[in-house]
Protein backbone atom coordinates (compact mmCIF):
# COMPACT_ATOMS: atom_id res chain seq x y z
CA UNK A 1 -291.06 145.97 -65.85
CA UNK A 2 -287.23 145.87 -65.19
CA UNK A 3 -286.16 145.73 -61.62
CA UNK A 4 -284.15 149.43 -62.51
CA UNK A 5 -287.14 151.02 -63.73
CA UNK A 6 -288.25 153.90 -61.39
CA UNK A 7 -292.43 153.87 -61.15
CA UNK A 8 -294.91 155.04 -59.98
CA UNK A 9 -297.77 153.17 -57.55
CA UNK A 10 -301.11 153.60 -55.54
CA UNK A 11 -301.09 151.55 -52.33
CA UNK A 12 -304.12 150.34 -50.78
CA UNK A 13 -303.90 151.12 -47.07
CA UNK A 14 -305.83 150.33 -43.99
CA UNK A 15 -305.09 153.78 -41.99
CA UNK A 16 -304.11 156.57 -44.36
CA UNK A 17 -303.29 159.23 -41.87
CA UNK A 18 -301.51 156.38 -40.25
CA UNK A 19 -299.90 155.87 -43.23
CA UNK A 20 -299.18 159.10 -44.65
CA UNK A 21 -297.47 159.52 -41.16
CA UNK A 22 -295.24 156.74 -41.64
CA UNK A 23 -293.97 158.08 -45.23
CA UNK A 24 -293.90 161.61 -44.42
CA UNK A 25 -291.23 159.95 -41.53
CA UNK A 26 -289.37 157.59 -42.89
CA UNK A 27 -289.19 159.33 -46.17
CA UNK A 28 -288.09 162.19 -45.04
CA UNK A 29 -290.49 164.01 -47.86
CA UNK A 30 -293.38 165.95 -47.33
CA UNK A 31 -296.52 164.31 -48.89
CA UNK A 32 -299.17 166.43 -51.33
CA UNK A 33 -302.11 164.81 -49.89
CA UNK A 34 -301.55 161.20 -49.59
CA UNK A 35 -298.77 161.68 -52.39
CA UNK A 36 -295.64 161.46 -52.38
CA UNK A 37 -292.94 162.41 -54.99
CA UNK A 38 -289.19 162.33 -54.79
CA UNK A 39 -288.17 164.22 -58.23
CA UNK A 40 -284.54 163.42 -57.61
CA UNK A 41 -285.33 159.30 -57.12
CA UNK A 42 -287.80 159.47 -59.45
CA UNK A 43 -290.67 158.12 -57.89
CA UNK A 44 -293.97 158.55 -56.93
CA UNK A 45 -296.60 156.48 -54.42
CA UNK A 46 -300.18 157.73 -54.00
CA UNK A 47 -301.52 156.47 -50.59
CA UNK A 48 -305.23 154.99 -50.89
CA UNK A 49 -307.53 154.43 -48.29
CA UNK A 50 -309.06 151.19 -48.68
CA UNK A 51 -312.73 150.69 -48.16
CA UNK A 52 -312.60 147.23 -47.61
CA UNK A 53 -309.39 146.25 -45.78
CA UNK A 54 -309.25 142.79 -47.30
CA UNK A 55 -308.93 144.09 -50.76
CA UNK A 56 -305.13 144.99 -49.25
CA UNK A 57 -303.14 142.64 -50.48
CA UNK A 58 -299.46 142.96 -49.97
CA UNK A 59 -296.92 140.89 -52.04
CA UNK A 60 -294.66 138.39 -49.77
CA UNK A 61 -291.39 140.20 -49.76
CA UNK A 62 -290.98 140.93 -53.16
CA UNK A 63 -291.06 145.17 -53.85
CA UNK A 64 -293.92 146.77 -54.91
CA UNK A 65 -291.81 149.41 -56.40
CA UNK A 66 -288.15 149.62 -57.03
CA UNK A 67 -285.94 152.84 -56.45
CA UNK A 68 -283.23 153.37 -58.53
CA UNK A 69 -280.27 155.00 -56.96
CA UNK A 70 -277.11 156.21 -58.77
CA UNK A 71 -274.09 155.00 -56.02
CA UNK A 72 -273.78 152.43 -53.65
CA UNK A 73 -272.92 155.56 -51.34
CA UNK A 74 -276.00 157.33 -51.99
CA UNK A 75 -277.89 154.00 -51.33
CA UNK A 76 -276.20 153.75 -47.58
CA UNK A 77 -277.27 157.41 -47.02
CA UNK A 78 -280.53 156.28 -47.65
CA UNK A 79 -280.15 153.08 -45.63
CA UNK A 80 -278.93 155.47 -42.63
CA UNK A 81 -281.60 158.31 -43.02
CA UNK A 82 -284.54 155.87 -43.09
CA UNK A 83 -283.06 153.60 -40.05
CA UNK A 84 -282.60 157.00 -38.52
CA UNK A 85 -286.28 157.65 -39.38
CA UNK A 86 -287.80 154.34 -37.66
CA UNK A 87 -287.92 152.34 -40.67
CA UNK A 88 -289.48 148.90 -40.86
CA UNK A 89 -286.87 146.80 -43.09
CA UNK A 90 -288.30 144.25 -45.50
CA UNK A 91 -284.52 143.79 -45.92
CA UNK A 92 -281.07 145.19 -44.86
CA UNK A 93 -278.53 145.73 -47.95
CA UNK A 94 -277.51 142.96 -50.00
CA UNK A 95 -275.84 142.21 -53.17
CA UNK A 96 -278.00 140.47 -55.45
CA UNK A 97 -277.42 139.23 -59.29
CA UNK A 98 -279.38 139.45 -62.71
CA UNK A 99 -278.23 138.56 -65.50
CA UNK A 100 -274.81 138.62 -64.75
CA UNK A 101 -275.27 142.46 -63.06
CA UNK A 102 -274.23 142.66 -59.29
CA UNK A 103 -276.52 145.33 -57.71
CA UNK A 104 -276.91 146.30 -54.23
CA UNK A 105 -280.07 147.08 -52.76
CA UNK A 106 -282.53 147.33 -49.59
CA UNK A 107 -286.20 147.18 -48.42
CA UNK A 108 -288.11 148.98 -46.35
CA UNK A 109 -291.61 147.91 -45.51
CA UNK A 110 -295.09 150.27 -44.87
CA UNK A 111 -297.21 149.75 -41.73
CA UNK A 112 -299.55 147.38 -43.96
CA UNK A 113 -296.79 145.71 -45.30
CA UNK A 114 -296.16 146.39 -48.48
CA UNK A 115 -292.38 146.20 -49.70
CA UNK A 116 -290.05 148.86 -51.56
CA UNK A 117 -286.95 148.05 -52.43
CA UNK A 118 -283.84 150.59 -53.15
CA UNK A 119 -281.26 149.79 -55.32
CA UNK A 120 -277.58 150.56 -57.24
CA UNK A 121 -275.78 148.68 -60.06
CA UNK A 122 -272.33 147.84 -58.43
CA UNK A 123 -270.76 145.64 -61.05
CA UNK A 124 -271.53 144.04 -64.82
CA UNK A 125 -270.04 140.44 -64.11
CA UNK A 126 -269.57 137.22 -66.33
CA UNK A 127 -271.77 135.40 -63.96
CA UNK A 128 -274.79 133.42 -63.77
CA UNK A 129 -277.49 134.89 -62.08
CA UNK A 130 -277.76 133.89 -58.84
């Protein structure tokens, strides 16, 4: 899957009222359940209680899910709101390259740690990935 490619994904969590908390929050979005769908970002994550919490398995700060946003200004809105809201940052904005695109993005990170990133294409460049 592209990096630009909105998704959707079911996280295993250790404390899903915890954790629907913490979404609801930092979100800003009311959740159907343990849902939770942003139309406009395109993107969905269904919160999971695990029964065994060592079947949660987190990846090492790389996103679970990637959020496509259409402006750089949107994405600082975002940024804002969710530091606002108490977020736990995986990462604060960057610039980052693929194949030769320059795209901005951030993290924020869930009480059990998994990672999801938001992000914006800033600039098609002639340059190697870095």
């Amino acid at each position: 899957m592209s990096p630009m490619q909105n998704s959707e994904k079911e996280i295993l969590v250790s404390d899903l009222e915890l954790s629907v908390d913490y979404y609801s929050t930092i979100l800003g979005i009311q959740g159907e359940g343990s849902k939770f769908v942003d139309e406009k970002k395109k993107f969905v994550i269904h919160l999971k209680q695990a029964t065994d919490v060592t079947k949660i398995h987190p990846k090492k700060l790389q996103p679970e899910l990637y959020v496509c946003v259409d402006t750089v200004e949107e994405l600082y809105s975002m940024y804002l709101t969710y530091r606002n809201n108490g977020a736990l940052f995986a990462f604060n904005p960057r610039d980052t390259y693929e194949e030769g695109i320059r795209f901005k993005e951030f993290a924020i990170r869930d009480l059990d740690g998994y990672v999801i990133a938001f992000k914006t294409t800033l600039s098609k460049e002639n340059q190697a990935a870095h």
